[in-house]
Protein backbone atom coordinates (compact mmCIF):
# COMPACT_ATOMS: atom_id res chain seq x y z
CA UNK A 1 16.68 -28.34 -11.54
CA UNK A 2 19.38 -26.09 -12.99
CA UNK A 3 21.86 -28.37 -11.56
CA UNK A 4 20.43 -31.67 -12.62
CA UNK A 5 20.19 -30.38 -16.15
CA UNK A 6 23.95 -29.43 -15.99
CA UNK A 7 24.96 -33.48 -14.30
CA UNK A 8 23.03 -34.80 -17.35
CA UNK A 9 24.81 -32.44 -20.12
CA UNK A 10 27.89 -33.18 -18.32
CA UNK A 11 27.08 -37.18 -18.59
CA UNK A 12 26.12 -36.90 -21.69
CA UNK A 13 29.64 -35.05 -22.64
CA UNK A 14 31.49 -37.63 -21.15
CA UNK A 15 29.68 -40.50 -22.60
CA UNK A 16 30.13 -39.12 -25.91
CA UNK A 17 33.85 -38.66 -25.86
CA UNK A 18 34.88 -41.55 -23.92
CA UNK A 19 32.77 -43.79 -26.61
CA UNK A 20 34.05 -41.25 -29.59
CA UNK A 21 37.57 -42.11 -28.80
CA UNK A 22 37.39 -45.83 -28.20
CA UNK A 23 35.41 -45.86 -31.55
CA UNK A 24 37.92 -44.11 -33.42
CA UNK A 25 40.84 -46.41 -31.53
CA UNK A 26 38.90 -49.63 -33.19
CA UNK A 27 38.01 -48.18 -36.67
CA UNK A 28 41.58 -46.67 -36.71
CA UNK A 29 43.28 -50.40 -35.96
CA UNK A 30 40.59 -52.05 -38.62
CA UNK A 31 41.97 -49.29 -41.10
CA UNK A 32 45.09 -49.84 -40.57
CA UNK A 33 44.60 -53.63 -40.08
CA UNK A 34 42.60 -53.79 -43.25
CA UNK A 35 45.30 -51.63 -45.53
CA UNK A 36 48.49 -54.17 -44.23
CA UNK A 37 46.26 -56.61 -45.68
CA UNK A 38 45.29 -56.01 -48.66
CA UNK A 39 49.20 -54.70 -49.23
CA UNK A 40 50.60 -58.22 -48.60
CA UNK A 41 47.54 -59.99 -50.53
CA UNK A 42 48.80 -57.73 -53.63
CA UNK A 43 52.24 -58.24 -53.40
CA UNK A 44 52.18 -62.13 -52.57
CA UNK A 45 50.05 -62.36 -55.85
CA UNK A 46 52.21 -59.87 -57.73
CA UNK A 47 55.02 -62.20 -57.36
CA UNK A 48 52.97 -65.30 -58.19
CA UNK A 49 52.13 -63.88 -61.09
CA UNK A 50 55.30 -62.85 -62.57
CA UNK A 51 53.97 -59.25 -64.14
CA UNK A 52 56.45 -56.76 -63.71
CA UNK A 53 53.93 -53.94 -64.36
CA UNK A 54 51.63 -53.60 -60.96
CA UNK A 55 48.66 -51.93 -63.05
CA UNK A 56 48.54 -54.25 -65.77
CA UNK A 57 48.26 -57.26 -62.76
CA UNK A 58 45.47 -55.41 -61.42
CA UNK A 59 43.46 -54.83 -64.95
CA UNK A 60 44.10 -58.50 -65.58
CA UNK A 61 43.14 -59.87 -62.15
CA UNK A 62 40.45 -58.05 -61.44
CA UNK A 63 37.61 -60.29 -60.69
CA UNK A 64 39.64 -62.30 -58.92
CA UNK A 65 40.91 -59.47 -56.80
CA UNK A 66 36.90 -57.59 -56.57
CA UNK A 67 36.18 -61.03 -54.87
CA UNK A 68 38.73 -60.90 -52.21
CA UNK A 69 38.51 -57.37 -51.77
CA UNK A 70 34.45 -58.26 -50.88
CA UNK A 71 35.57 -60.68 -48.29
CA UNK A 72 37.76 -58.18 -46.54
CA UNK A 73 34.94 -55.19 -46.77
CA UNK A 74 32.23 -57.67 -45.83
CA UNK A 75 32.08 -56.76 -42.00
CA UNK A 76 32.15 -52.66 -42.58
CA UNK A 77 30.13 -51.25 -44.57
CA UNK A 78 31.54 -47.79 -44.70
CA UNK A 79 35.36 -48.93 -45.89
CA UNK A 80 36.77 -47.51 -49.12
CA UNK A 81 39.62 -49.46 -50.72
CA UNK A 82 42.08 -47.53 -53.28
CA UNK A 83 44.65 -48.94 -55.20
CA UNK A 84 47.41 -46.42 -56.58
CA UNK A 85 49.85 -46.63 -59.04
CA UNK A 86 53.44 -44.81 -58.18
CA UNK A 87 52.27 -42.05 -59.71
CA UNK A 88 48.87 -41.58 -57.77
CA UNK A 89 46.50 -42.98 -60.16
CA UNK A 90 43.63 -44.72 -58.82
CA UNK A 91 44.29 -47.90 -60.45
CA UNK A 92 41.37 -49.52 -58.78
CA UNK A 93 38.82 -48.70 -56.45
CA UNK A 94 35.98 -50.79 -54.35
CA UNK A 95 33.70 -50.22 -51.53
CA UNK A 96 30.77 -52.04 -50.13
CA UNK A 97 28.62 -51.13 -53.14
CA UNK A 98 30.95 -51.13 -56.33
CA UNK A 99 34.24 -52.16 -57.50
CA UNK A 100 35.98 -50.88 -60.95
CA UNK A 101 39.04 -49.84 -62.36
CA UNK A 102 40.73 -47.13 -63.84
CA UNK A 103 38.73 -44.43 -62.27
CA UNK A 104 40.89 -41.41 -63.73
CA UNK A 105 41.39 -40.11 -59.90
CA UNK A 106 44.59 -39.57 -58.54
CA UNK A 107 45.69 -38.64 -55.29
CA UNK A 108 47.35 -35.29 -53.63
CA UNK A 109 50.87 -35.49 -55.29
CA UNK A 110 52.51 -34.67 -51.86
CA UNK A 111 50.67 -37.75 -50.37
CA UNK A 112 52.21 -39.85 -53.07
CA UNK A 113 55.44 -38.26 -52.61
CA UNK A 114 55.36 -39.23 -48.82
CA UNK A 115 54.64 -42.77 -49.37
CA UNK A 116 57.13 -43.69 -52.12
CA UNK A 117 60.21 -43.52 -49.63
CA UNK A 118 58.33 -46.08 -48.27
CA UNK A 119 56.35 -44.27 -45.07
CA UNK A 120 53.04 -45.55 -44.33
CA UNK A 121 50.49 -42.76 -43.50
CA UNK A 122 47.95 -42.28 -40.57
CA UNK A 123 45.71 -39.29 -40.77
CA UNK A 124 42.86 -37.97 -41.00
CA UNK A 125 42.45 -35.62 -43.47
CA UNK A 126 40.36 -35.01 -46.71
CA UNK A 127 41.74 -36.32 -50.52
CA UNK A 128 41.28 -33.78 -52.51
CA UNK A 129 39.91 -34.95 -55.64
CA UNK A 130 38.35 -37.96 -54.28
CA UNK A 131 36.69 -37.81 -51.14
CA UNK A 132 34.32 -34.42 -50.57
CA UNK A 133 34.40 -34.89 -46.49
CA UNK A 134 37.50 -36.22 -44.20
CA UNK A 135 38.30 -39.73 -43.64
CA UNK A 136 40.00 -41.79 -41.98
CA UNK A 137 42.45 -42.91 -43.70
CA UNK A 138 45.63 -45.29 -43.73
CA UNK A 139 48.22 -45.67 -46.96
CA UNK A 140 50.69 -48.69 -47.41
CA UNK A 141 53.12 -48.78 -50.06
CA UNK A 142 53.28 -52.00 -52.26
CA UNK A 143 56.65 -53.53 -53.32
CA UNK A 144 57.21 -55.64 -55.73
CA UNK A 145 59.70 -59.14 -56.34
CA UNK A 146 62.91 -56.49 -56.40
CA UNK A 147 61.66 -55.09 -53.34
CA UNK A 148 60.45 -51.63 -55.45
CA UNK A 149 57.56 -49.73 -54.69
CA UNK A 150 55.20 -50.40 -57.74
CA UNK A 151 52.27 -48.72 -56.31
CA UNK A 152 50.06 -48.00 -52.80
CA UNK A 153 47.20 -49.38 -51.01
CA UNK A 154 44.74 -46.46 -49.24
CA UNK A 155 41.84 -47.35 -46.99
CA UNK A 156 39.46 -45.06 -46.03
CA UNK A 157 36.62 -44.86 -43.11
CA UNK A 158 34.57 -42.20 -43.20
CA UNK A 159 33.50 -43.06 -39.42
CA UNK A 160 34.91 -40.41 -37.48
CA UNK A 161 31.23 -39.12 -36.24
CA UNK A 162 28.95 -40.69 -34.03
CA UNK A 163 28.50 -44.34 -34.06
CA UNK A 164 25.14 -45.98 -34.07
CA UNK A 165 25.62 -47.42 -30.55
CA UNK A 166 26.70 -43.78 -29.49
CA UNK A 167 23.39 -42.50 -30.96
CA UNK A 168 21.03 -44.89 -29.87
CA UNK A 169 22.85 -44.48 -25.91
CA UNK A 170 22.65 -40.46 -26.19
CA UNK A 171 19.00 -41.29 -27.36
CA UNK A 172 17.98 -43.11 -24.02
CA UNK A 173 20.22 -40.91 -21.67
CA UNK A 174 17.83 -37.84 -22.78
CA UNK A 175 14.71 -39.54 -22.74
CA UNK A 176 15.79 -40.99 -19.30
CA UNK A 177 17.15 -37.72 -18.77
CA UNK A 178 14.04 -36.33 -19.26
CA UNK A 179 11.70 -38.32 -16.87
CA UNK A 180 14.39 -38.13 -14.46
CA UNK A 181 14.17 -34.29 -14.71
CA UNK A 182 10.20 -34.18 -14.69
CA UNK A 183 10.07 -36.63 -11.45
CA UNK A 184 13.01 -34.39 -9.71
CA UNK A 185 10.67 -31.57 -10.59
CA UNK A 186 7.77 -33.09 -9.31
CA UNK A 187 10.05 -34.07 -6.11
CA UNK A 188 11.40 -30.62 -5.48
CA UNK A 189 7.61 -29.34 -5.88
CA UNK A 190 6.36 -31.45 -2.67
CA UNK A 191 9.78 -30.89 -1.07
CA UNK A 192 9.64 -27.37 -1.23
CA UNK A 193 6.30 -26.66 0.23
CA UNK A 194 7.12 -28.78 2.63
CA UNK A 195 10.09 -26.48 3.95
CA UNK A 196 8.32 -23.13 2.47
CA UNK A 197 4.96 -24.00 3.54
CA UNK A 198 6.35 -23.79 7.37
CA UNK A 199 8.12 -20.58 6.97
CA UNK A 200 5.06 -18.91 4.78
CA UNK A 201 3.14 -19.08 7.68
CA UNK A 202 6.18 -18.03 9.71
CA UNK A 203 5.99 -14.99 7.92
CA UNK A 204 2.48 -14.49 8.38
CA UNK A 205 2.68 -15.01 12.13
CA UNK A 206 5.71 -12.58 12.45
CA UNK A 207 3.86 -9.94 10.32
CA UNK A 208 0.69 -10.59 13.08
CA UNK A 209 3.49 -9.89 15.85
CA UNK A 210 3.98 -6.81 14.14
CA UNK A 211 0.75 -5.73 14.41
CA UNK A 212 0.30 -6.21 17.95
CA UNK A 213 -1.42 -9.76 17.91
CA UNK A 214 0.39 -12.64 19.79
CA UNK A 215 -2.10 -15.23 19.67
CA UNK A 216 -1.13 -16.12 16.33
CA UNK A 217 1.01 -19.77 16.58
CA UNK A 218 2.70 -21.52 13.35
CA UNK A 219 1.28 -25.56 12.91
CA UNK A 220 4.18 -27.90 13.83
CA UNK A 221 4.07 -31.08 11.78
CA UNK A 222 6.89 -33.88 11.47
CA UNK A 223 10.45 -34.12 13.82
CA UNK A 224 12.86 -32.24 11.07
CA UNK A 225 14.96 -29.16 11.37
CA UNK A 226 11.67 -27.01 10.07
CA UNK A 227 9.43 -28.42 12.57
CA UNK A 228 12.23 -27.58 15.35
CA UNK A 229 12.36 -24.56 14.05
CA UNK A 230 8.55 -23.93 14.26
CA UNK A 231 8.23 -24.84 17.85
CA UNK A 232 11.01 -22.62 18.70
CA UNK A 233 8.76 -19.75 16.58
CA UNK A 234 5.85 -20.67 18.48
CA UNK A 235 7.94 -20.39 21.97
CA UNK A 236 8.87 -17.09 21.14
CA UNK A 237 5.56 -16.16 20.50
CA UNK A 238 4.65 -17.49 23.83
CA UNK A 239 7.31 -15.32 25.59
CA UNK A 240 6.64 -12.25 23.70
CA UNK A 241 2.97 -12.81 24.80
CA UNK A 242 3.91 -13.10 28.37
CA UNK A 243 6.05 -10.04 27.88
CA UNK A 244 3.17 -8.09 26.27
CA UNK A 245 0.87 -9.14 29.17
CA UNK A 246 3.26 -8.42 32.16
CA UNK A 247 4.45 -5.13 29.95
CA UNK A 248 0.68 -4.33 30.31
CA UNK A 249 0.48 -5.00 33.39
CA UNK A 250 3.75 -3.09 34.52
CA UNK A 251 2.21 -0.07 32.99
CA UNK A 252 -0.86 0.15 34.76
CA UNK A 253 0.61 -0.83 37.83
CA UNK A 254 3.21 2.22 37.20
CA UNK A 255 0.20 4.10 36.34
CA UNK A 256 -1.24 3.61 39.34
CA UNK A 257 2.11 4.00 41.94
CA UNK A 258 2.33 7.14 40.00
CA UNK A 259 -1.44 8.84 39.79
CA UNK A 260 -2.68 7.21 43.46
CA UNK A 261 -0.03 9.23 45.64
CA UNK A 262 0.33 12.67 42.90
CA UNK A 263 -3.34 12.27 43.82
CA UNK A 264 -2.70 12.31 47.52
CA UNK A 265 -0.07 15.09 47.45
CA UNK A 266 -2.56 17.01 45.69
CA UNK A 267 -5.44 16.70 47.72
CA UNK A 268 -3.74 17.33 50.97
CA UNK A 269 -2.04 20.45 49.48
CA UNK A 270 -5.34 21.63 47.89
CA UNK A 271 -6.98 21.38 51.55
CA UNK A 272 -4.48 22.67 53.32
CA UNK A 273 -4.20 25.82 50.89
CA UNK A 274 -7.75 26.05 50.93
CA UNK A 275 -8.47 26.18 54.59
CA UNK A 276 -9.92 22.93 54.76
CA UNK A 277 -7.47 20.83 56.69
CA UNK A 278 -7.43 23.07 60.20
CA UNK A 279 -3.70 24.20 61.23
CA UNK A 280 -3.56 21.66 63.61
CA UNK A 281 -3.83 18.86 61.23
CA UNK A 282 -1.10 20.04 59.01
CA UNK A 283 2.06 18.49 60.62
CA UNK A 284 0.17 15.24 60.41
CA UNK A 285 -0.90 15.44 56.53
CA UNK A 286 2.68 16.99 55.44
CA UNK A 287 3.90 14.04 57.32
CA UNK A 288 1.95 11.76 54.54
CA UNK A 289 2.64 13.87 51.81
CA UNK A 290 6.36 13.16 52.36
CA UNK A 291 5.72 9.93 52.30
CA UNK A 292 4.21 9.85 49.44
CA UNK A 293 6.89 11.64 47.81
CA UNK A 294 9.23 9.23 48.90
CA UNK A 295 7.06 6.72 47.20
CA UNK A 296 7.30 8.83 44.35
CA UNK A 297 11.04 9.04 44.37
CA UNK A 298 11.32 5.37 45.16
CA UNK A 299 9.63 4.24 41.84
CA UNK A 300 11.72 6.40 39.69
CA UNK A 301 15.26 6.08 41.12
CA UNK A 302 13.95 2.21 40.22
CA UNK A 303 12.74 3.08 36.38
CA UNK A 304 16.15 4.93 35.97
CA UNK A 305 18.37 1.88 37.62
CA UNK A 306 16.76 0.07 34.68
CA UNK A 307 17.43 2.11 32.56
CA UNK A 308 21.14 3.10 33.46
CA UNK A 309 21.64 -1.00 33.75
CA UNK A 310 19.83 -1.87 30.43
CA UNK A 311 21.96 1.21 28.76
CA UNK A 312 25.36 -0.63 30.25
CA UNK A 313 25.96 2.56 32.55
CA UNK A 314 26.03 1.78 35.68
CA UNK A 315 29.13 0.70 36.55
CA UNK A 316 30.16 -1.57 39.89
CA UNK A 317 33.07 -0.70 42.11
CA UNK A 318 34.50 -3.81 43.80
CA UNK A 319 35.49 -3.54 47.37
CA UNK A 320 35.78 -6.08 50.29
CA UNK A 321 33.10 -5.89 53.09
CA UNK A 322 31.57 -8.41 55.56
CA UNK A 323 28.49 -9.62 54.46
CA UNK A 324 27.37 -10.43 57.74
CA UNK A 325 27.95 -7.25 59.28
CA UNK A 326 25.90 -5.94 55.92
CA UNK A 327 22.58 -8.23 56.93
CA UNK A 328 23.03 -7.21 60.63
CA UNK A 329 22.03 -3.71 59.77
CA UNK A 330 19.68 -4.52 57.58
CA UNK A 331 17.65 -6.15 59.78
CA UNK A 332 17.91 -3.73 62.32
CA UNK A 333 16.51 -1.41 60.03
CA UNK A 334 13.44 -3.51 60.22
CA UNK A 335 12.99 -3.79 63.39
CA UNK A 336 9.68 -1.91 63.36
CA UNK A 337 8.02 -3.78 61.24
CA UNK A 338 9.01 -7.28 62.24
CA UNK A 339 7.86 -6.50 65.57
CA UNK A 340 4.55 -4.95 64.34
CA UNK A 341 4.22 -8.35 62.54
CA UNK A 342 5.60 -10.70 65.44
CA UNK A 343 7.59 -12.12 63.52
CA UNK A 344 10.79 -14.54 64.93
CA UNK A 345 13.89 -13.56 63.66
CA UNK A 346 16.77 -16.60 63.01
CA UNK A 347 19.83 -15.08 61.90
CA UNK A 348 22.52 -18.01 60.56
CA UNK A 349 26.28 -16.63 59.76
CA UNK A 350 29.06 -19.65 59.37
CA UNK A 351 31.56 -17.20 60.46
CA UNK A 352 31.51 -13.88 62.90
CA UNK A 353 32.86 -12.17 59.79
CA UNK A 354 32.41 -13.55 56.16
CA UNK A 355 34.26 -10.72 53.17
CA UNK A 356 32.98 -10.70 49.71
CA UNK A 357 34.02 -9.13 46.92
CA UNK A 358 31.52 -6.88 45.35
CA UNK A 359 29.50 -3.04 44.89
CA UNK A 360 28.73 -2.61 48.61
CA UNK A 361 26.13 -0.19 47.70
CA UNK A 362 24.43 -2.76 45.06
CA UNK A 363 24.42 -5.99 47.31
CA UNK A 364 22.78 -3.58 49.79
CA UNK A 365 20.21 -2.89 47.23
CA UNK A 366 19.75 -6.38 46.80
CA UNK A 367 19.47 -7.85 50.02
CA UNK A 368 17.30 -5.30 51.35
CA UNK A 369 14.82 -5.63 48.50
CA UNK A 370 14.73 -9.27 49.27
CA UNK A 371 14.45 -8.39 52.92
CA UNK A 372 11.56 -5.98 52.35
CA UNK A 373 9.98 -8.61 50.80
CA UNK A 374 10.28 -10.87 53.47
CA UNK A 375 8.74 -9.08 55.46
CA UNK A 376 5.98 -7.39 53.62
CA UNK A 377 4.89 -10.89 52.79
CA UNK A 378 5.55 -13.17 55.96
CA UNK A 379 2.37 -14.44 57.88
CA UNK A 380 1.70 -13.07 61.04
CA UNK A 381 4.00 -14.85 63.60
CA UNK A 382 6.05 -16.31 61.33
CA UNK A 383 9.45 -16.99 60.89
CA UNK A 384 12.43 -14.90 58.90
CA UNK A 385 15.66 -16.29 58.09
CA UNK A 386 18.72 -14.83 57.19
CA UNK A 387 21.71 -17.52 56.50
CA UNK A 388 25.10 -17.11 55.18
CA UNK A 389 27.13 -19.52 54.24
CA UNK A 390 29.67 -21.17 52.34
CA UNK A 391 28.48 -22.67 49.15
CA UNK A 392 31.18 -23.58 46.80
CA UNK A 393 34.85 -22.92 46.31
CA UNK A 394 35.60 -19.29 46.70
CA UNK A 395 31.65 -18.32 46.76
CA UNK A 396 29.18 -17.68 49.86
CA UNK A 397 25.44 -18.54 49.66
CA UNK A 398 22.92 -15.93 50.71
CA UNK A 399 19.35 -16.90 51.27
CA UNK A 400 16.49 -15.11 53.08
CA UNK A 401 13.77 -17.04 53.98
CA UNK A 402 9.96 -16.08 55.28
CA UNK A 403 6.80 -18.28 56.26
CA UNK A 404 3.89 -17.16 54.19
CA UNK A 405 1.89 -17.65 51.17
CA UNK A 406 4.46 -18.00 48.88
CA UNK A 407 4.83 -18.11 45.06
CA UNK A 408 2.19 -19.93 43.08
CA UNK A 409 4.13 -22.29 40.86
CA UNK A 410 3.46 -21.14 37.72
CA UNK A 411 4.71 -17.80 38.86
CA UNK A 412 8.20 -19.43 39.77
CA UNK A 413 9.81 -18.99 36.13
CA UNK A 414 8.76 -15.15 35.91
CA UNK A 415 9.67 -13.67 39.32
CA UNK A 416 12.67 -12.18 38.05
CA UNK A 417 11.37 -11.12 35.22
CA UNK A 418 11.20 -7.11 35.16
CA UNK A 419 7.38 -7.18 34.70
CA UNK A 420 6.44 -9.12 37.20
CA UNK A 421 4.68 -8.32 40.36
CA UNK A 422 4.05 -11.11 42.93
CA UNK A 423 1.02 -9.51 44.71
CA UNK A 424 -1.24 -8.81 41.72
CA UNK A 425 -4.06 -8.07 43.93
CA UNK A 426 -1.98 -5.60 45.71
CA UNK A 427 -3.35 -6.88 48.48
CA UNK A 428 -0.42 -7.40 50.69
CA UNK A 429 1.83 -5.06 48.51
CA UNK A 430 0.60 -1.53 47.89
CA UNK A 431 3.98 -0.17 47.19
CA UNK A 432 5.87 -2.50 45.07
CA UNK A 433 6.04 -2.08 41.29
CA UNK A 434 7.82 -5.25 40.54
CA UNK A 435 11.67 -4.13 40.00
CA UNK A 436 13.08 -5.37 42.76
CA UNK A 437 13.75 -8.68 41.59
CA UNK A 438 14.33 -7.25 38.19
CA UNK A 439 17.33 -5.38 39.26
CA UNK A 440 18.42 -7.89 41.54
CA UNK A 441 18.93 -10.28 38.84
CA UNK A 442 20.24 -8.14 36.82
CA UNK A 443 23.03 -6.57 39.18
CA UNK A 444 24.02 -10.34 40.29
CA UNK A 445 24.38 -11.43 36.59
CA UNK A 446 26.84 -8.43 36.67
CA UNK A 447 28.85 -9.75 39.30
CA UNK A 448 29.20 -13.47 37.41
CA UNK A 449 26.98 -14.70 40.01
CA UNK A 450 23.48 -16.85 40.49
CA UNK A 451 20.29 -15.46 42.34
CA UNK A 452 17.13 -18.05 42.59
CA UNK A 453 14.30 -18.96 44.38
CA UNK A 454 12.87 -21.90 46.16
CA UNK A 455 8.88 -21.44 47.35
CA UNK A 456 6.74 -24.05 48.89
CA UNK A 457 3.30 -22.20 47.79
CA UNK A 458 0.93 -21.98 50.51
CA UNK A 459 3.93 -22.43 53.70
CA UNK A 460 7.09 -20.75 52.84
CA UNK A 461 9.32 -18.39 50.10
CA UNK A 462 13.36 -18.65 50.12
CA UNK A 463 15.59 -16.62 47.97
CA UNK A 464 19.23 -17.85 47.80
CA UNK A 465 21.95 -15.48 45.77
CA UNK A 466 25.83 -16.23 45.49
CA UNK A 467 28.46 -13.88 46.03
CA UNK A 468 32.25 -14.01 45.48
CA UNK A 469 34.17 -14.93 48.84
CA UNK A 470 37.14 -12.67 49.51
CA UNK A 471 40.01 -14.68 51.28
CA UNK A 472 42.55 -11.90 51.76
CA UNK A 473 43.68 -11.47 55.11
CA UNK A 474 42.75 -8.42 56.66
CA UNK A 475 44.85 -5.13 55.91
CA UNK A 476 46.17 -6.80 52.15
């Protein structure tokens, strides 16, 4: 609004001087016009006449020269006519109202003294004496039949302010002005709680998020740059939501890989320490409780790769190994439980030997999480895949692949998220705590590469990761 008052001031500055000054151009070429005028009208009868003595011609001829000098004022109401002698005397004097003579006024003696060497005089000025406010105001000298100066001519214009045009268009710029102004206001009103309307209950919602609750979602209405930004709003709400719940479900699932084998350990130890577990039994239930204390150690070393990686300090070293050679042992290392499950092995390598570029000890993090679970979550009988191949220029392709249940699709966007756990029963998975695929992700993103995964619910599960090919010959 502050700005729409300011255009209008502005306009109505401009208007006014731009009209001010052509106004005073035209009355300033009538004055002159007017005083050239009634100069030659004077002389021209002066000579006629044969009077030598200019104010004795204008006593004598006055009604004859009242009548022209009303013809010549006729169109302007506001123009003064003075007739000087040489010596400044107002000699005769007429406006749109009156006309008389001898007036016993003279003009500024340094105005007269100007104009008798014959200078006519533009300016705008007051005459002191005669006028109380400035005028416009243009002097001609008259001559008479010897070519003398016998006297002057001054017109005056006291129209120098605003015209009557001028103040009638200011007039209807500030009422228009005005209802411009009040429908602008009335404009910017609906406008802005359009926009603010939006973000007020943006603010609302974000304070709710605050307080724990993210249920809340902000009304989208219309296609424009608020309403995009509102959906956006509520999709962050969704995914802090989703967060929340798999946050809340991370933590009881840590709770639980955390109490359910301390609770073990503890009971064994308590019964062997109390006599209740005979001495017999004791190789066998140590032989659990260091399992469980793997367990243990397991879930942490995972809570403090997060941590390390989220903290930017775990660092990769980049060395050159065969990748083949890499899923070789890791599947030996299975063997146990792929034959306890039956399962038939297909192992796929384009090459004998196939180098990558990468943290040895990270990839073999990675591929035996994957691996792990494979198997953990491959029917009975099934099949498990390893292929390596190339993919693109310069990169291999990695994919594991298992018959089984597979991922439910709606599950597909969040399995590397660090969260999520697959088995939420823990039916088939009662030692996961769903990092795997959390630091998977997060150690290939590290290494500029992709990791994804393809799962036909209900038949199969394939996870595919790329890795950087090394091409240098062997011993470079």
């Amino acid at each position: 609004m502050l700005i729409i008052v300011i255009s209008f001031v502005a306009l109505v500055g401009i208007i006014t001087s731009t009209v001010n000054r052509y106004s005073a151009s035209a009355k300033s070429e009538m004055v002159e016009g007017t005083a050239r005028s009634v100069a030659l009208y004077l002389e021209d009868r002066l000579t006629h006449t044969g009077l030598s003595d200019f104010s004795s011609y204008i006593i004598l001829n006055e009604p004859d020269i009242s009548a022209v000098m009303r013809v010549i004022t006729a169109n302007s109401n506001d123009i003064t006519i003075l007739v000087t002698d040489t010596a400044g005397n107002i000699i005769y004097y007429t406006d749109s109202a009156v006309s008389r003579v001898n007036t016993g006024v003279s003009i500024p003696k340094t105005l007269m003294d100007e104009l008798m060497t014959g200078v006519e005089i533009s300016q705008l000025d007051y005459l002191e004496g005669v006028f109380d406010r400035r005028h416009m105001i243009y002097a001609v000298p008259v001559y008479n039949s010897n070519n003398y100066i016998c006297g002057a001519v001054f017109v005056c214009s006291a129209s120098v302010t605003l015209s009557d045009l001028l103040e009638a268009m200011i007039k209807t710029i500030l009422v228009a002005s005005l209802w411009i102004m009040i429908a602008a206001l009335i404009a910017v009103y609906f406008v802005s709680e359009m926009v603010i309307g939006p973000l007020k209950n943006m603010s609302r919602a974000a304070k709710s998020f605050a307080a724990g609750r993210f249920d809340v979602r902000v009304p989208v209405k219309g296609s424009d740059e608020v309403a995009e930004l509102a959906v956006a709003f509520n999709n962050m709400a969704e995914s802090l939501a989703n967060l929340e719940n798999m946050r809340n479900t991370f933590m009881a699932n840590v709770s639980h890989d955390l109490r359910t084998p301390m609770t073990t350990i503890a009971g064994f130890i308590d019964g062997i320490l109390a006599g209740a577990i005979p001495p017999d039994k004791h190789e066998y239930y140590l032989g659990i409780i260091a399992s469980e204390v793997r367990r243990l150690s397991r879930l942490v070393a995972s809570l403090l790769d997060i941590s390390r990686m989220q903290a930017g300090d775990r660092k990769f070293s980049m060395s050159r190994f065969d990748i083949c050679e890499m899923a070789r042992q890791i599947l030996i290392s299975f063997e146990q439980k792929i034959d306890a499950k039956h399962l038939e092995v297909e192992f796929e390598c384009e090459n004998e030997y196939m180098t990558v570029k990468a943290d040895r000890d990270a990839i073999y993090q990675i591929l035996y999480n994957i691996c792990d679970n494979a198997v953990k979550f491959s029917r009975e009988g099934g099949v498990l895949r390893i292929t390596i191949m190339r993919y693109k220029e310069k990169k291999l392709l990695i994919s594991v692949f298992n018959e089984g249940q597979g991922i439910p699709p709606e599950d597909v966007p969040f399995v590397f998220e660090r969260f999520y756990k697959s088995d939420k029963s823990r039916g088939l998975d009662k030692t996961g705590v769903g990092l795997g695929l959390f630091i998977a992700k997060t150690i290939i993103q590290a290494h500029n590469q992709d990791i994804w995964v393809k799962s036909n619910y209900g038949k199969n599960c394939e996870f595919c990761f790329t890795l950087e090919e090394d091409t240098t010959p062997s011993g470079h």
